[in-house]
C-alpha atoms as a PDB file:
ATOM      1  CA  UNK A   1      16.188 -73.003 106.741  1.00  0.00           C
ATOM      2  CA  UNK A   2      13.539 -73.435 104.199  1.00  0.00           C
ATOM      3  CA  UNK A   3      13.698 -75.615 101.421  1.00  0.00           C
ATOM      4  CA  UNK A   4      11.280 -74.939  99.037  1.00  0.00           C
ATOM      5  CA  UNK A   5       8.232 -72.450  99.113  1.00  0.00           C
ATOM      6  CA  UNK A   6       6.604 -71.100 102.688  1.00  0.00           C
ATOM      7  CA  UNK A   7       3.270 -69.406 102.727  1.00  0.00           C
ATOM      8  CA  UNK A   8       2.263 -67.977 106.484  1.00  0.00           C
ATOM      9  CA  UNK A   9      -1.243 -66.461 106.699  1.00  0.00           C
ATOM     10  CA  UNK A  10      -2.448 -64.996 109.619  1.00  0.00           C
ATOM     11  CA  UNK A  11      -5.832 -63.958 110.413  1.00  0.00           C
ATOM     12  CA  UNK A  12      -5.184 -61.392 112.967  1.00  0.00           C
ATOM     13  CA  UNK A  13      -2.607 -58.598 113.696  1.00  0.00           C
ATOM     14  CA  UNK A  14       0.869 -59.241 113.423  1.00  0.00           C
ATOM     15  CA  UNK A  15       3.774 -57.464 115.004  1.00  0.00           C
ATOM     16  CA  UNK A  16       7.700 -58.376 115.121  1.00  0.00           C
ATOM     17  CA  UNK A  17      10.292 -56.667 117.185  1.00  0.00           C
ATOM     18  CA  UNK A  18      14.121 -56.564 116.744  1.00  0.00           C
ATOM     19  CA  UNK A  19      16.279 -55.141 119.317  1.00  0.00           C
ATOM     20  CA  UNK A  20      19.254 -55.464 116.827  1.00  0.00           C
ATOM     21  CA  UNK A  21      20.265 -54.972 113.608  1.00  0.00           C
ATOM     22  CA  UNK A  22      18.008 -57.130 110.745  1.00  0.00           C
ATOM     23  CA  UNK A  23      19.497 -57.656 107.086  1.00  0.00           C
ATOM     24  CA  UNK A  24      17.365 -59.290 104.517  1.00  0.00           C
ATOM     25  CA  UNK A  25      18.629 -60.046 100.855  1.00  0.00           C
ATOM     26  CA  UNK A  26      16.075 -61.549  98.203  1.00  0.00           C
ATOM     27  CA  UNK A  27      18.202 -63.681  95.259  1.00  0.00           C
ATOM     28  CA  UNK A  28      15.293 -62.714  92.677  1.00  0.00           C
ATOM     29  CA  UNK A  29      12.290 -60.143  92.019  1.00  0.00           C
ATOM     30  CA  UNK A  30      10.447 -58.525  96.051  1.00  0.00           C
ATOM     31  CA  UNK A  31       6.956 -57.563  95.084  1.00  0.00           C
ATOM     32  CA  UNK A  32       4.856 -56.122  98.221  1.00  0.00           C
ATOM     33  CA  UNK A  33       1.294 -55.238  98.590  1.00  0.00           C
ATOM     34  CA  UNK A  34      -0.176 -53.069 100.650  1.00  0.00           C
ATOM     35  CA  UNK A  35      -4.316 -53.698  99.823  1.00  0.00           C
ATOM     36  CA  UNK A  36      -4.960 -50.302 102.258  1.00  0.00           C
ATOM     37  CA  UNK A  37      -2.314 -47.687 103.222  1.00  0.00           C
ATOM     38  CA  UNK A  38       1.192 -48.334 103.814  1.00  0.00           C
ATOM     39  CA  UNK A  39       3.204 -46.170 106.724  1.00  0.00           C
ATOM     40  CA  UNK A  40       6.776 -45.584 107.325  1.00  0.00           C
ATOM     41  CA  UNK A  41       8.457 -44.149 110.166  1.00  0.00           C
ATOM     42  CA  UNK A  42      12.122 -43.663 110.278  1.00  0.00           C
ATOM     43  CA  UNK A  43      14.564 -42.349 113.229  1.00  0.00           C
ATOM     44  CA  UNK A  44      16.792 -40.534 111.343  1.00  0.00           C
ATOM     45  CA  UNK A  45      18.206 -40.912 108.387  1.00  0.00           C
ATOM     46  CA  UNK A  46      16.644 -43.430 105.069  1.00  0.00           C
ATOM     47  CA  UNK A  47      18.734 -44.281 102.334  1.00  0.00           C
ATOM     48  CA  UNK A  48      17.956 -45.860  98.956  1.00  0.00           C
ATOM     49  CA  UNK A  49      20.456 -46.981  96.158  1.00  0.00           C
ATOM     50  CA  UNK A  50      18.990 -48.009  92.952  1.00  0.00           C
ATOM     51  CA  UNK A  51      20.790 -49.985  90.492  1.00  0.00           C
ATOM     52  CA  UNK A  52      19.089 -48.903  87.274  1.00  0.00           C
ATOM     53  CA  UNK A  53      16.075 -46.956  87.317  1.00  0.00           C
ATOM     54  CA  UNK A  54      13.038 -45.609  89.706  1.00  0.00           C
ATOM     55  CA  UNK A  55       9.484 -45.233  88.789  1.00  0.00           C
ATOM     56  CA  UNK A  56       6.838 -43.572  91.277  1.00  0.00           C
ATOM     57  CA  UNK A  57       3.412 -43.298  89.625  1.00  0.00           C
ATOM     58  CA  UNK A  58       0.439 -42.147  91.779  1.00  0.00           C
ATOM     59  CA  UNK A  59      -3.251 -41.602  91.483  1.00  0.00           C
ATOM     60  CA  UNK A  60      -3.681 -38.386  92.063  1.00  0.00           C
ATOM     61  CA  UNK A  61      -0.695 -36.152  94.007  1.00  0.00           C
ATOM     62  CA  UNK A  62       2.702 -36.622  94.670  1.00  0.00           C
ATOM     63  CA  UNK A  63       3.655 -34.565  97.718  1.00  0.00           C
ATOM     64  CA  UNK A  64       7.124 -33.808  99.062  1.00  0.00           C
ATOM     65  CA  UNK A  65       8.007 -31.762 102.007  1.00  0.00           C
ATOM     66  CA  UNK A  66      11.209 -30.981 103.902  1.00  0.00           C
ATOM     67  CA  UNK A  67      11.649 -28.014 106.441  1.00  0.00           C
ATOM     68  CA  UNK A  68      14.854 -26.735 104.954  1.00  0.00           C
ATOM     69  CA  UNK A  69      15.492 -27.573 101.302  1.00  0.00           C
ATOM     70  CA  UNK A  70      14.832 -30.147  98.408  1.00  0.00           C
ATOM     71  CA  UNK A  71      17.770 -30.599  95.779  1.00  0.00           C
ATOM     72  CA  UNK A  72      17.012 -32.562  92.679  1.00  0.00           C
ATOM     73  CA  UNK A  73      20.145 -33.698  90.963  1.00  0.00           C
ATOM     74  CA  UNK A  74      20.592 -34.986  87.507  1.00  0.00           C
ATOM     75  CA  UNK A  75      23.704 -35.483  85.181  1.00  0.00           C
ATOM     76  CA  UNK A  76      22.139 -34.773  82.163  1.00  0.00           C
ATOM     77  CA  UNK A  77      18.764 -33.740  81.662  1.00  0.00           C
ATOM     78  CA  UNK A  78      15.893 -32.324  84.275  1.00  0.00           C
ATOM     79  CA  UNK A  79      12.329 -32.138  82.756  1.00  0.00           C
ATOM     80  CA  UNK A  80       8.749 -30.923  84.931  1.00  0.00           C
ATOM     81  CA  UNK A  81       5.956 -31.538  82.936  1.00  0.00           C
ATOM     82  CA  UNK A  82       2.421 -30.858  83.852  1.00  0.00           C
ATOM     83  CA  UNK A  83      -0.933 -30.299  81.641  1.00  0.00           C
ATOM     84  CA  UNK A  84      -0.040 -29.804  77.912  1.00  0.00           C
ATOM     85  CA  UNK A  85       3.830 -27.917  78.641  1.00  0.00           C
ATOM     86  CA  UNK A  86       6.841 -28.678  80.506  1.00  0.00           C
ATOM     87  CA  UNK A  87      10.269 -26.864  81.878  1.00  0.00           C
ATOM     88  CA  UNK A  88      13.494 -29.243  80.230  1.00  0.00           C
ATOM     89  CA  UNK A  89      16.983 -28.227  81.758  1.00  0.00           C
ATOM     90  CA  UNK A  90      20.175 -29.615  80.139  1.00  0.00           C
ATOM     91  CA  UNK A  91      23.309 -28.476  78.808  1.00  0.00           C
ATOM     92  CA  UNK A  92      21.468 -26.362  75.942  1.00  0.00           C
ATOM     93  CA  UNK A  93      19.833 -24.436  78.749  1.00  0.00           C
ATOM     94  CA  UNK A  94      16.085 -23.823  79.771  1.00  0.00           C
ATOM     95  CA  UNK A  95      13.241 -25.012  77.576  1.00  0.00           C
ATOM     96  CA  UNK A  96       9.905 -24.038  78.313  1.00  0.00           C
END
């Protein structure tokens, strides 16, 4: 139990391992920072369930692969936009 604030540096490499389950809540804002790249590997299956809203904004390319399908779902409106046009789908139909 910590009271108050805890700041760990460590000048070298770091490494924890769990052999169980590990469940982390945060009471108020997470903010992360990766200063060089930032890898994930997952087993099987990743999950994420947003409460309000998700932005993903990156330099240069956005790149998403899967070896069967990608579905994009949206109740209301779907909209591409690249250069000066876009593609909007929404209950009015297709709008290029």
């Amino acid at each position: 139990h910590v009271g108050n604030e805890r700041h760990d540096t460590v000048e070298a490499n770091a490494l924890s391992e769990f052999k169980v389950e590990e469940h982390r809540i945060t009471h108020l804002d997470r903010k992360t920072e990766a200063r060089a790249d930032d890898h994930l590997t997952v087993g099987a299956t990743r999950h994420v369930k947003i409460g309000t809203a998700q932005f993903v904004e990156a330099g240069q390319e956005i790149h998403y692969h899967a070896g069967d399908k990608v579905v994009i779902e949206a109740g209301v409106e779907l909209t591409a936009k690249a250069g000066g046009s876009f593609v909007k789908i929404d209950a009015g139909g297709v709008t290029i």
